[in-house]
Protein backbone atom coordinates (compact mmCIF):
# COMPACT_ATOMS: atom_id res chain seq x y z
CA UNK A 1 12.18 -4.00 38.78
CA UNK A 2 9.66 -1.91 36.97
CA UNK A 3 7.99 -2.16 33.83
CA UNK A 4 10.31 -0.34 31.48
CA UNK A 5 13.50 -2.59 33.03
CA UNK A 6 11.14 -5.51 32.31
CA UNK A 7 11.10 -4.35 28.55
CA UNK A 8 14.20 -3.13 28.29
CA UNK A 9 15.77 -6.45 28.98
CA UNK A 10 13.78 -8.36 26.81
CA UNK A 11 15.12 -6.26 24.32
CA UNK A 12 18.24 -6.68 25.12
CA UNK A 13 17.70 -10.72 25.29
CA UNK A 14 15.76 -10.42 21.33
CA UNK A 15 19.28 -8.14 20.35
CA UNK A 16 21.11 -11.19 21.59
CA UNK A 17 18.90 -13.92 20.19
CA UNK A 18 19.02 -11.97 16.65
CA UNK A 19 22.73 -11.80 16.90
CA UNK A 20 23.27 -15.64 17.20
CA UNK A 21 20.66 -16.29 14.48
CA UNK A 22 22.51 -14.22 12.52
CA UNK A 23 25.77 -16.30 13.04
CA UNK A 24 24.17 -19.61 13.45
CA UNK A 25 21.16 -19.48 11.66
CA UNK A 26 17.20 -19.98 13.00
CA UNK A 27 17.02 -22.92 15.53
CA UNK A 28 14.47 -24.38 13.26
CA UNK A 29 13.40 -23.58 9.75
CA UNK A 30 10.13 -25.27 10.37
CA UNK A 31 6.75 -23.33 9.43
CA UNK A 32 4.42 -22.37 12.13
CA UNK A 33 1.13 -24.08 12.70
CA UNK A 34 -1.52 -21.62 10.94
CA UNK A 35 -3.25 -20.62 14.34
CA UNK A 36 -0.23 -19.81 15.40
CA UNK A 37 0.81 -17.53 12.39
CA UNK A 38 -2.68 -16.10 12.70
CA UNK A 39 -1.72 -15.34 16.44
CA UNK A 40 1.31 -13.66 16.24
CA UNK A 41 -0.35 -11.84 13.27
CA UNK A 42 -2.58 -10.21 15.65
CA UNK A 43 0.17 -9.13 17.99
CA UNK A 44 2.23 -7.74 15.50
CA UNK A 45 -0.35 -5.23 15.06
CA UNK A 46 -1.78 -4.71 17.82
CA UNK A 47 -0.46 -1.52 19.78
CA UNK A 48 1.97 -3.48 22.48
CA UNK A 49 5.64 -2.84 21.62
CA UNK A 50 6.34 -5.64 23.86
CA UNK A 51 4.07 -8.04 22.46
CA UNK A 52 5.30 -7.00 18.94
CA UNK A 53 8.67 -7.60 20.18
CA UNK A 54 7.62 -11.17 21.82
CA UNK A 55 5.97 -12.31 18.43
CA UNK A 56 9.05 -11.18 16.44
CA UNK A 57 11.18 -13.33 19.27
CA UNK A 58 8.90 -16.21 18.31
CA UNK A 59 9.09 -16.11 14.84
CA UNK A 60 12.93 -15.84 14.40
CA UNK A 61 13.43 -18.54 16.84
CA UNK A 62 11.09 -20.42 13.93
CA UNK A 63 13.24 -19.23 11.39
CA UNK A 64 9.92 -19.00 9.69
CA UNK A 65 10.17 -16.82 6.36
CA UNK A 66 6.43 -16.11 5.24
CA UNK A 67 6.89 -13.53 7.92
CA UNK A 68 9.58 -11.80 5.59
CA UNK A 69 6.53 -10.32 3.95
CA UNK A 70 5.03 -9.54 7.13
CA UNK A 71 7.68 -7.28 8.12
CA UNK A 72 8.37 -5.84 5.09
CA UNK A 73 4.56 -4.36 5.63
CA UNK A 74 5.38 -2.84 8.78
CA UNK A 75 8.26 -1.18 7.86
CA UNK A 76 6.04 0.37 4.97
CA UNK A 77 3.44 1.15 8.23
CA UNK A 78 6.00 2.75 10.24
CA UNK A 79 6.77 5.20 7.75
CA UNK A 80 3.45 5.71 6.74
CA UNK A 81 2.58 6.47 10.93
CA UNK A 82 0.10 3.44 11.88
CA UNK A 83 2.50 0.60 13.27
CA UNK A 84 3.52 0.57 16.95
CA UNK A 85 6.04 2.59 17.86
CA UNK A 86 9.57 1.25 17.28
CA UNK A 87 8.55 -1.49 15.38
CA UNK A 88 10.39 0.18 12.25
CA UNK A 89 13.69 -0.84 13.80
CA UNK A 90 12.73 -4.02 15.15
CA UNK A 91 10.87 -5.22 11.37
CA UNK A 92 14.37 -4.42 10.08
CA UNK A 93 15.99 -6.53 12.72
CA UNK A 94 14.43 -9.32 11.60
CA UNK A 95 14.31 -8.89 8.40
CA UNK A 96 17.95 -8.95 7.93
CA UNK A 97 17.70 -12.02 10.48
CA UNK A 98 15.37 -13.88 8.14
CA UNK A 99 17.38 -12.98 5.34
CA UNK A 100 21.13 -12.56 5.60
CA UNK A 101 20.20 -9.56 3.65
CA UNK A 102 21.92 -5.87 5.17
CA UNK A 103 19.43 -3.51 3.81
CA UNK A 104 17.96 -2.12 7.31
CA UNK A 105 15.10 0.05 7.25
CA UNK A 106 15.46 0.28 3.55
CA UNK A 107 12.04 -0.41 2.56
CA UNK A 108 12.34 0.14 -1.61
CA UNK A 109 15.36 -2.29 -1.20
CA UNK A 110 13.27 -4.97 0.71
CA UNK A 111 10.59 -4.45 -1.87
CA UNK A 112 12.56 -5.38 -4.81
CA UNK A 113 14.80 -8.08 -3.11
CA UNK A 114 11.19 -9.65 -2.35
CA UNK A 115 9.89 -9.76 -5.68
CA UNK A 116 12.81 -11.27 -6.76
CA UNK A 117 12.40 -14.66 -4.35
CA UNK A 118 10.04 -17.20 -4.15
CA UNK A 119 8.72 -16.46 -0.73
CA UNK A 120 5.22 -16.71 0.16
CA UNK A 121 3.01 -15.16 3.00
CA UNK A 122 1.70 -17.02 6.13
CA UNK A 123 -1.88 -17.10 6.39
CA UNK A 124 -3.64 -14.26 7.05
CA UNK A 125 -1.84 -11.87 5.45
CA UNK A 126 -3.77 -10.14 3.14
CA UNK A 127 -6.07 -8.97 6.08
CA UNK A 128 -3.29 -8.10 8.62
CA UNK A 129 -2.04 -5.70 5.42
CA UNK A 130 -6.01 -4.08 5.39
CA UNK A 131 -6.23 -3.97 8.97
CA UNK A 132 -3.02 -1.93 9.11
CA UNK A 133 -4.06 -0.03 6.35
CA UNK A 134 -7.49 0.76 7.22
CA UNK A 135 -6.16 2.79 9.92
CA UNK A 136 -5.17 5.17 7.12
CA UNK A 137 -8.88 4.49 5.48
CA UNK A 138 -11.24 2.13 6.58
CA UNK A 139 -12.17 1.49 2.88
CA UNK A 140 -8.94 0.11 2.81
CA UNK A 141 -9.60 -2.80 4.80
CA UNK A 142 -12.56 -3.39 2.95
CA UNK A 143 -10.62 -3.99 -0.39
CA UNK A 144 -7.75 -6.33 1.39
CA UNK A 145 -9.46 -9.57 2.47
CA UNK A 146 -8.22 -12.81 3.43
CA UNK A 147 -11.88 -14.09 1.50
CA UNK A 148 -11.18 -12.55 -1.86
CA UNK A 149 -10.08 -14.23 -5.07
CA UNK A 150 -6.88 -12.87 -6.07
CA UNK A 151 -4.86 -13.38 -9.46
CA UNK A 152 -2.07 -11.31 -8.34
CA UNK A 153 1.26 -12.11 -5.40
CA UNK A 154 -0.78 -9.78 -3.05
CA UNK A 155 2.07 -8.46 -0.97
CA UNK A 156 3.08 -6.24 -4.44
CA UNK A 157 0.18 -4.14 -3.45
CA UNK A 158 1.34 -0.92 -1.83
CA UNK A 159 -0.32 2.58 -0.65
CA UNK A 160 0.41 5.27 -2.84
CA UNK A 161 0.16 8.12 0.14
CA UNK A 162 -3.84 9.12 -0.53
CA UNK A 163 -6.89 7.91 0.65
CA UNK A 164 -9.76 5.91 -1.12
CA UNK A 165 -10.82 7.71 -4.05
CA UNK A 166 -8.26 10.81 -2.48
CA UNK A 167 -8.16 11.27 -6.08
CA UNK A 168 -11.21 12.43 -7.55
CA UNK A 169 -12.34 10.34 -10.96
CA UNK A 170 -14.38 12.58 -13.18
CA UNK A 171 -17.60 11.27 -13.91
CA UNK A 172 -19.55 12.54 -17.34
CA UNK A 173 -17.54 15.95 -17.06
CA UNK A 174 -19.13 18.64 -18.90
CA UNK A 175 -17.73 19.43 -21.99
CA UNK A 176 -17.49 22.55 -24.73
CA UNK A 177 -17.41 22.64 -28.47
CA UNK A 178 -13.69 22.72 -29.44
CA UNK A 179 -13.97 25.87 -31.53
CA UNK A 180 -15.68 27.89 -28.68
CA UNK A 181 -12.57 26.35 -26.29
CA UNK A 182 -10.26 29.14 -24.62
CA UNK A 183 -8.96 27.95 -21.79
CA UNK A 184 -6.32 25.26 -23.68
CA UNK A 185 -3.15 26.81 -25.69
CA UNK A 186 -2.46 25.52 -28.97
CA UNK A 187 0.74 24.00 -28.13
CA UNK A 188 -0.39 22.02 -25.07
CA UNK A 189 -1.28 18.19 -24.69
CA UNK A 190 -4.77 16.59 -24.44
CA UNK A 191 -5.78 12.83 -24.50
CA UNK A 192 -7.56 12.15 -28.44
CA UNK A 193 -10.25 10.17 -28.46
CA UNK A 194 -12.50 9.29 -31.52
CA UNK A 195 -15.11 6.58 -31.20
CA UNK A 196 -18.55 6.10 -33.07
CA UNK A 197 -18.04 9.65 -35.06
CA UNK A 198 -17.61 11.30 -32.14
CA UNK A 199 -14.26 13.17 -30.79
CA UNK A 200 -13.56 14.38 -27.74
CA UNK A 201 -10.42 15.96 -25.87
CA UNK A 202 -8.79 15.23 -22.75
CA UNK A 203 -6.30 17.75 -21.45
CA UNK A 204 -3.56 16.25 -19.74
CA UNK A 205 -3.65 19.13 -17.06
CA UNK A 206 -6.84 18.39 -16.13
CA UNK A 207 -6.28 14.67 -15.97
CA UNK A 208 -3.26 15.21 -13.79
CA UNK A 209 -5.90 16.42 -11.37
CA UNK A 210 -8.27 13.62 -11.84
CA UNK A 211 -6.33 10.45 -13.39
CA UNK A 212 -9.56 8.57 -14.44
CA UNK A 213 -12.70 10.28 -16.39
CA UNK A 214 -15.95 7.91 -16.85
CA UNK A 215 -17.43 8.99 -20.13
CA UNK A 216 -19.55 8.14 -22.72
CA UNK A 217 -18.54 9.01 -26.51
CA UNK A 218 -20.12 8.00 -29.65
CA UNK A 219 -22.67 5.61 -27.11
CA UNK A 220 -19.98 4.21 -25.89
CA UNK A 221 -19.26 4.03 -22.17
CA UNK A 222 -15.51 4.27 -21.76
CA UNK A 223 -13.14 5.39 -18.79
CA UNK A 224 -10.07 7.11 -19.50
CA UNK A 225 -7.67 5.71 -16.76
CA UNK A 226 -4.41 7.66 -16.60
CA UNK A 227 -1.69 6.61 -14.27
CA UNK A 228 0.54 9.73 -13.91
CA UNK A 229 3.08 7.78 -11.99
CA UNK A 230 3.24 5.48 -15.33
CA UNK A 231 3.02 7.90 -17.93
CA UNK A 232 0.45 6.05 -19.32
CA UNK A 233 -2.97 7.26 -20.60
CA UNK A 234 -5.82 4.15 -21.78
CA UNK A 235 -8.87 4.73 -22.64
CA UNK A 236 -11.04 1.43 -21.85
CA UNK A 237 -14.58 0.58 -22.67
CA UNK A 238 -15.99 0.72 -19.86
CA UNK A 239 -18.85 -2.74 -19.67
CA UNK A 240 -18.86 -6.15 -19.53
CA UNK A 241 -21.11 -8.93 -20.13
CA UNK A 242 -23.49 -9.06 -17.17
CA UNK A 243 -22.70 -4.91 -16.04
CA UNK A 244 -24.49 -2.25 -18.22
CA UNK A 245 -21.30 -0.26 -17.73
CA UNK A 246 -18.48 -0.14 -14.72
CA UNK A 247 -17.31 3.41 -13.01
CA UNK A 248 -13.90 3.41 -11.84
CA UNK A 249 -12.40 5.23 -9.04
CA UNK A 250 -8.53 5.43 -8.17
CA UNK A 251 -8.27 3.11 -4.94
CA UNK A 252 -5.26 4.88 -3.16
CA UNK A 253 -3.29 1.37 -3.70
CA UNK A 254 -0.39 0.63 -6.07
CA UNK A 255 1.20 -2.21 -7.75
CA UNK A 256 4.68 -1.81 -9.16
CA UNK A 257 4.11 1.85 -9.05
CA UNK A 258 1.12 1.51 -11.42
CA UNK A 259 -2.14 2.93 -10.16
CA UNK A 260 -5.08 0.12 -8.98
CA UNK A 261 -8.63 1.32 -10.21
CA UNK A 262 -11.58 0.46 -8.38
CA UNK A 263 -15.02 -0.38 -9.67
CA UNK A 264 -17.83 0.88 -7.88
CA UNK A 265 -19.90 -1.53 -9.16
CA UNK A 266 -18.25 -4.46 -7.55
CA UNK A 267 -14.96 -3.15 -5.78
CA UNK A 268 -12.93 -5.41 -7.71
CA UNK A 269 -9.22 -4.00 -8.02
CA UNK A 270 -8.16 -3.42 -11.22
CA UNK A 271 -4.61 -2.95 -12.89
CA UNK A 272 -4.85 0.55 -14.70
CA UNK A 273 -1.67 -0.69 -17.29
CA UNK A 274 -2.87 -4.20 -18.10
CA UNK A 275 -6.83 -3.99 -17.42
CA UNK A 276 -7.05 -7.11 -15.47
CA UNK A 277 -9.39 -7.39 -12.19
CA UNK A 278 -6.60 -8.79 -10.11
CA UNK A 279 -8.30 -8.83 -6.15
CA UNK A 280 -11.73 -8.32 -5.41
CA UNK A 281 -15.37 -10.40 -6.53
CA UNK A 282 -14.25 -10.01 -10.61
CA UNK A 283 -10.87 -11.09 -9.94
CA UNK A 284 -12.13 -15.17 -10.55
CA UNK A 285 -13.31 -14.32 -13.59
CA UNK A 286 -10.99 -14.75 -16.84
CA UNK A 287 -12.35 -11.09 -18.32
CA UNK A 288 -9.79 -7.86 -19.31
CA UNK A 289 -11.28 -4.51 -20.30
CA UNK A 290 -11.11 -3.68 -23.63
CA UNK A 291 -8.43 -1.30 -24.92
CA UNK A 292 -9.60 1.65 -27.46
CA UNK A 293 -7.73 3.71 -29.69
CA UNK A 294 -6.61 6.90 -28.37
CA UNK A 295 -3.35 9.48 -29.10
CA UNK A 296 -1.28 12.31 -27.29
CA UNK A 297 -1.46 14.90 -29.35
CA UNK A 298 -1.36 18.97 -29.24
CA UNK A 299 -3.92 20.34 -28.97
CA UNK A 300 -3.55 22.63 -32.06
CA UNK A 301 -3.68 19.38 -34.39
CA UNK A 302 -6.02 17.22 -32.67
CA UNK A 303 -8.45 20.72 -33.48
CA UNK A 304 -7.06 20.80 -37.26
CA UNK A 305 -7.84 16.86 -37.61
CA UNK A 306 -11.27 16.77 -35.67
CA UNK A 307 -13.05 19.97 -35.87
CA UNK A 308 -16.46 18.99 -34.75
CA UNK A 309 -13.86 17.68 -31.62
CA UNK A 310 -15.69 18.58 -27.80
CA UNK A 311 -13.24 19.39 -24.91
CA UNK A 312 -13.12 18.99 -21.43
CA UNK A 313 -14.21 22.17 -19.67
CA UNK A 314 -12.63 23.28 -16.89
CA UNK A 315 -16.18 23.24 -14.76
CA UNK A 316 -15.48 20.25 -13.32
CA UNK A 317 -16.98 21.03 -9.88
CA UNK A 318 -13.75 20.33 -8.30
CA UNK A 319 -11.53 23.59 -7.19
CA UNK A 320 -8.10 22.79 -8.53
CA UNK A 321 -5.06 24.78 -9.99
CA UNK A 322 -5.46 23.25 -13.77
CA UNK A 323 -2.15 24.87 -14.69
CA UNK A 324 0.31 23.28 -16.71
CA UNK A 325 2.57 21.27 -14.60
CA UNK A 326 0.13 20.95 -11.66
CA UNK A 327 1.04 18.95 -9.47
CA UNK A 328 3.57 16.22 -11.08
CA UNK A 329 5.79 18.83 -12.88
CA UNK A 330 8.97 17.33 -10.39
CA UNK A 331 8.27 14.09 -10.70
CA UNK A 332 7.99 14.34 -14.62
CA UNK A 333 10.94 15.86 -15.12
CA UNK A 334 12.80 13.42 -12.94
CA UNK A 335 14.49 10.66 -13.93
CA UNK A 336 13.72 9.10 -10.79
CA UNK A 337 10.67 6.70 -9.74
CA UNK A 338 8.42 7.83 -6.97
CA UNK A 339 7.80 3.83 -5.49
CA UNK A 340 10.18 0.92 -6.10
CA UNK A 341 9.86 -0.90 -9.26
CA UNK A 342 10.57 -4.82 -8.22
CA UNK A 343 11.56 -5.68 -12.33
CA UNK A 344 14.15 -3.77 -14.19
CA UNK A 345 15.52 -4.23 -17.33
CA UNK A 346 18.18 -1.51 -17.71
CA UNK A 347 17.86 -1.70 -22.33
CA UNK A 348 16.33 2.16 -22.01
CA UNK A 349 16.07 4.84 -19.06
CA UNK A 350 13.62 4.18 -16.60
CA UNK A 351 11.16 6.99 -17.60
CA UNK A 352 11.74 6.84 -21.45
CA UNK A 353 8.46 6.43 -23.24
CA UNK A 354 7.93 3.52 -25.26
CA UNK A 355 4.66 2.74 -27.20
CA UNK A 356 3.20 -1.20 -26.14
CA UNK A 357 1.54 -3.15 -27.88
CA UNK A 358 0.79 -6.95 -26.40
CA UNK A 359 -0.44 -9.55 -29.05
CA UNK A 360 -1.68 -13.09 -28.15
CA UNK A 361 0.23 -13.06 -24.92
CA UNK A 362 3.85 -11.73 -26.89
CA UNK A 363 4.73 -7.77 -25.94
CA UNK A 364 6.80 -5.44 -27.59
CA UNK A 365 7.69 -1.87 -26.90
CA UNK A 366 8.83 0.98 -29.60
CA UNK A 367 10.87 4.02 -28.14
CA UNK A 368 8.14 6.93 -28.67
CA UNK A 369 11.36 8.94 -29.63
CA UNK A 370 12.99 6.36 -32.43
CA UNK A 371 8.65 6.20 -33.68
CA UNK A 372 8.77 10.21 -34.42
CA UNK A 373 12.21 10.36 -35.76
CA UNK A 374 11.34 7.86 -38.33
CA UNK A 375 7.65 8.79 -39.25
CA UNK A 376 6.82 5.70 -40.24
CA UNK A 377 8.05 2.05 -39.10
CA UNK A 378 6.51 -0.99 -40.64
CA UNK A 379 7.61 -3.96 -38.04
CA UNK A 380 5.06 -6.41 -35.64
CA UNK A 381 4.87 -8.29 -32.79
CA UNK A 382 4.03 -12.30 -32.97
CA UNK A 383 1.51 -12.43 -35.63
CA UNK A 384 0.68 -9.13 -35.91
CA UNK A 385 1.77 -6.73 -38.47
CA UNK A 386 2.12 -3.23 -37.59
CA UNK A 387 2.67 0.15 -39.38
CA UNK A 388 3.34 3.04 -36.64
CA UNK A 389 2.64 6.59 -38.11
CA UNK A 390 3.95 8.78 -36.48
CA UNK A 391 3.03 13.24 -36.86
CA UNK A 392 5.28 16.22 -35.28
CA UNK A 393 7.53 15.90 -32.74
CA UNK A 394 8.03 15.18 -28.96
CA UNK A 395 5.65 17.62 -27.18
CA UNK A 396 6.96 19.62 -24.49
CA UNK A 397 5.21 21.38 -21.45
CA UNK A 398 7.41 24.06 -19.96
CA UNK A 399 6.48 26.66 -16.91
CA UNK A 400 6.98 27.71 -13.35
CA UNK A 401 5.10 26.87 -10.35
CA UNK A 402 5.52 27.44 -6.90
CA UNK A 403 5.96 23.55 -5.66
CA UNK A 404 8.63 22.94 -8.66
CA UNK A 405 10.11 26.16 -9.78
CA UNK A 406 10.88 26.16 -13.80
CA UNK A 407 10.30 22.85 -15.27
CA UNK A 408 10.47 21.32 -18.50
CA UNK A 409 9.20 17.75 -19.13
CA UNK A 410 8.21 15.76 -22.28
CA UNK A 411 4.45 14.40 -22.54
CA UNK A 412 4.48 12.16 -25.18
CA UNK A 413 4.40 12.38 -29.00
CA UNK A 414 1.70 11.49 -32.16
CA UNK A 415 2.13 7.99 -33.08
CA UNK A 416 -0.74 5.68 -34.04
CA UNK A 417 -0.78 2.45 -35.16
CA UNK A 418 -2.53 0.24 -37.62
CA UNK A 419 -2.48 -3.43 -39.08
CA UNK A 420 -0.71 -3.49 -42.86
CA UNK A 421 -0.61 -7.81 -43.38
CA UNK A 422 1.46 -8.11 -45.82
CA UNK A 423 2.10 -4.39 -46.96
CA UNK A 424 4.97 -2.17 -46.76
CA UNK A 425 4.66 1.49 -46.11
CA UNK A 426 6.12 4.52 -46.48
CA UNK A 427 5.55 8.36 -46.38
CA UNK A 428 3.32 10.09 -48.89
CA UNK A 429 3.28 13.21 -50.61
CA UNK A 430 0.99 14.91 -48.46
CA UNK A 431 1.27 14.63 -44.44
CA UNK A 432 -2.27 12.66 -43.94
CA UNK A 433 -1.24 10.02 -46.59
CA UNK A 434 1.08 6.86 -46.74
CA UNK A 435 1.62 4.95 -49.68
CA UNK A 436 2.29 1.05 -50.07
CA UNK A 437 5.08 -0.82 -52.27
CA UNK A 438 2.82 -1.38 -54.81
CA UNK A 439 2.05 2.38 -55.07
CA UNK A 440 -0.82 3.02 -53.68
CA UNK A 441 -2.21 5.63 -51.86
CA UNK A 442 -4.00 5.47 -48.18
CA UNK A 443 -5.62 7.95 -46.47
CA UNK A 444 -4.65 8.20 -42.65
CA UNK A 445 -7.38 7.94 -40.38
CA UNK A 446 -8.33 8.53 -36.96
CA UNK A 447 -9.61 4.45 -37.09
CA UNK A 448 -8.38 3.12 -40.01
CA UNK A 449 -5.83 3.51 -43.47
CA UNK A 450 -8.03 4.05 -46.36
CA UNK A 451 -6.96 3.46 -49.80
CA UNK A 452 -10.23 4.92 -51.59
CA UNK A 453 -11.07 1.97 -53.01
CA UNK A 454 -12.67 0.27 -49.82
CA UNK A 455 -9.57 -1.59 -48.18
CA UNK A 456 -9.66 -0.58 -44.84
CA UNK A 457 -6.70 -1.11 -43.03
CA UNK A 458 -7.67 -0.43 -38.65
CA UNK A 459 -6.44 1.20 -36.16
CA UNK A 460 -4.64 -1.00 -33.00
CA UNK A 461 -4.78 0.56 -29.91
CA UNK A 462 -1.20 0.39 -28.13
CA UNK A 463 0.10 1.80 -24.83
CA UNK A 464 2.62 4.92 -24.17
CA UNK A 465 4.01 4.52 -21.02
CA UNK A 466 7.20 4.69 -19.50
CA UNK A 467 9.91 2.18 -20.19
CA UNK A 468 10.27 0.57 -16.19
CA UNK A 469 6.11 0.67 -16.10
CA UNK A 470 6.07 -2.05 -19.18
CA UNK A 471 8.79 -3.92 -18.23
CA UNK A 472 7.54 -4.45 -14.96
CA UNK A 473 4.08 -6.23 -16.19
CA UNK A 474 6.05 -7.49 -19.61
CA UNK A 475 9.33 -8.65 -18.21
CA UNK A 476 9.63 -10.77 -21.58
CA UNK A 477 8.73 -7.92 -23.95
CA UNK A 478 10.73 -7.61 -26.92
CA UNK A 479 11.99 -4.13 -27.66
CA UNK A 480 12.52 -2.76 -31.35
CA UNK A 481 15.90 -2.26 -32.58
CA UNK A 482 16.13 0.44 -35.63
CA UNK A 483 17.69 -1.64 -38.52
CA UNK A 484 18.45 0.55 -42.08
CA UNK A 485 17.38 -3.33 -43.36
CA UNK A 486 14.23 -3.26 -42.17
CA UNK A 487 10.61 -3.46 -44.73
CA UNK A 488 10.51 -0.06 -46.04
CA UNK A 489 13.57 1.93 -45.44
């Protein structure tokens, strides 16, 4: 018989095999010796359908479930186009043999039912996943290494469908006094930053491009990392002890749909939301970047508040459409996720934005929404006392383009927040002042409350992001309920 009857009854004879494991079970739910797992490792990617299918036979007659993980990648690899052909139905076969599970070649559904269980990966598996992917990139395979310290479950990290540094960071972009700006319209929304007596703009159309801007402000190196997939826009000084400052690049790779940055300096992965080196040459080291105060604004107030304020120009050396809405305008306005989220917590809508702020290992989140309805919201999380103040309303970015047709999507809202101990506020007279139960009058600044008489009252940097993108690296956060009881109201 020739070669293709050869293979076509060994299929058949795998079918059959999967069929009674089904039923019966695995023959054995004993591990497999680590040369071996590092064997059929090799075979599952290699370019042999047959061996693939061979090594699959092998493993469910194991009933060995690190693989789980294993073939959960290469269903991810078929779609993306760089696993052997037909292995997309046969990872799904025994998947669902492995598991009991029905979800097929449902790879967002295997992705969450995964993070949900204790499984583990045989050994190996972080390079199998960078060999695979480095047939996308090569870079890739240089950032996914069997050698690497990790802090992270390394099979959460995904591609997000563009190569290493596909994105372009920005890196010391020119910038234009805000005054002599005419390229940004009065109503649109920019990234605020203030540090050192120094303000600078960051408009969100140009980030959408760019997602990550290395800067200095005020002599402060700082990077701007924006996740668009997240919502979330932190600006983070950019050093630590030892580095005279880090540049950070996006890496093409995701983890629970939140973007993984990339030093250059080391090629540590970092996580863009939390700012934790979770897999690379920093990831054994207990350091976080540093958070810094920044705000969504318009850019019509941000001008009014700051007027010595610089801007992003739009020379950026790059050769993009920076129109509003360009390119994410569909997936804003969507309710919908663009890469399965493995935690849910169903309190709010997946993509409503919630202001974070994570104290002492104890988060909370504050619906942007219930912050700007209510101006100002004296409340805390452990420790921590908090005032938020919050100026104008939910900003808006409406248009056309030719990808997305009319769209309409919110970008955030004005809320800052600042440390009050034992205080109570509420709103003042004017619209840049609050005033305290005992009467007294503070000034509302870009880094602090002032009351004029030298209490100084700072600012805490907190996170908007969307609702699922918290949850999913705070699954214990608290979330603030409006109560007419509450300090102040």
């Amino acid at each position: 018989m020739d070669g293709s009857g050869t293979q076509w009854r060994r299929f058949v004879a795998a079918a059959i095999a999967a069929a009674i494991v089904l039923v019966r079970g695995p023959a054995r739910a004993e591990p497999l010796s680590d040369e071996a797992s590092r064997a059929l490792l090799a075979a599952l990617e290699g370019p042999s359908a047959s061996a693939a299918r061979e090594a699959i036979d092998r493993i469910l007659e194991a009933g060995d479930r690190r693989f789980v993980a294993v073939f959960v990648e290469l269903l991810r690899a078929a779609e993306s186009g760089v696993a052997a052909p037909g292995v997309r139905d046969d990872a799904a076969r025994a998947l669902e043999a492995l598991t009991r599970e029905p979800f097929g070649r449902d790879w967002p559904a295997w992705v969450r039912w995964y993070a949900a269980s204790d499984l583990e990966p045989p050994p190996g598996f972080l390079g199998f996943k960078g060999r695979l992917l480095s047939r996308i990139d090569p870079r890739f395979g240089e950032l996914l290494r069997d050698d690497l310290p990790r802090r992270i479950r390394v099979e959460e990290i995904v591609w997000g469908g563009v190569a290493y540094e596909g994105i372009p960071a920005l890196d010391r972009v020119p910038s234009v006094p805000g005054r002599e700006a005419t390229h940004l319209g009065p109503d649109e929304p920019v990234f605020g930053v203030r540090i050192g007596g120094a303000a600078r703009a960051y408009p969100l159309r140009i980030l959408d491009w760019h997602e990550l801007a290395n800067d200095e402000l005020g002599g402060v190196p700082i990077s701007l990392a924006y996740c668009t997939l997240c919502g979330s826009g932190i600006v983070y000084e950019a050093r630590l002890p030892g580095h005279d400052r880090l540049d950070f690049g996006s890496s093409g790779l995701l983890m629970r749909s939140n973007k993984l940055m990339v030093d250059r300096q080391t090629r540590t992965l970092w996580s863009q939301l939390t700012g934790e080196p979770v897999l690379g040459a920093l990831a054994g080291r207990e350091i976080r970047l540093r958070p810094l105060s920044s705000v969504v604004t318009r850019w019509r107030d941000w001008l009014a508040r700051h007027p010595e304020t610089t801007v992003l120009s739009l020379e950026t050396g790059y050769d993009r459409p920076y129109r509003p809405g360009e390119p994410y305008a569909g997936y804003f306005a969507s309710p919908a996720t663009m890469f399965p989220v493995e935690r849910r917590r169903s309190e709010l809508p997946e993509k409503e934005r919630i202001l974070g702020v994570e104290r002492d290992g104890r988060a909370k989140a504050w619906p942007l929404a219930t912050l700007l309805e209510r101006r100002v919201v004296n409340d805390g999380v452990g420790d921590l006392s908090l005032v938020f103040v919050a100026r104008g309303e939910r900003i808006w970015v409406e248009g056309s383009t030719a990808r997305s047709g009319p769209f309409r999507y919110e970008a955030g809202g004005e809320v800052r927040a600042y440390r009050r101990g034992e205080r109570v506020f509420r709103e003042g007279e004017g619209r840049d002042d609050l005033l305290d139960d005992a009467g007294r009058r503070w000034s509302i600044e870009e880094d602090a409350l002032l009351d004029g008489a030298g209490a100084r009252l700072e600012r805490v940097p907190g996170i908007v992001s969307y609702w699922f993108a918290w949850q999913a690296f705070h699954p214990q956060t608290e979330l603030y309920r409006p109560d007419a009881s509450e300090p102040g109201r």
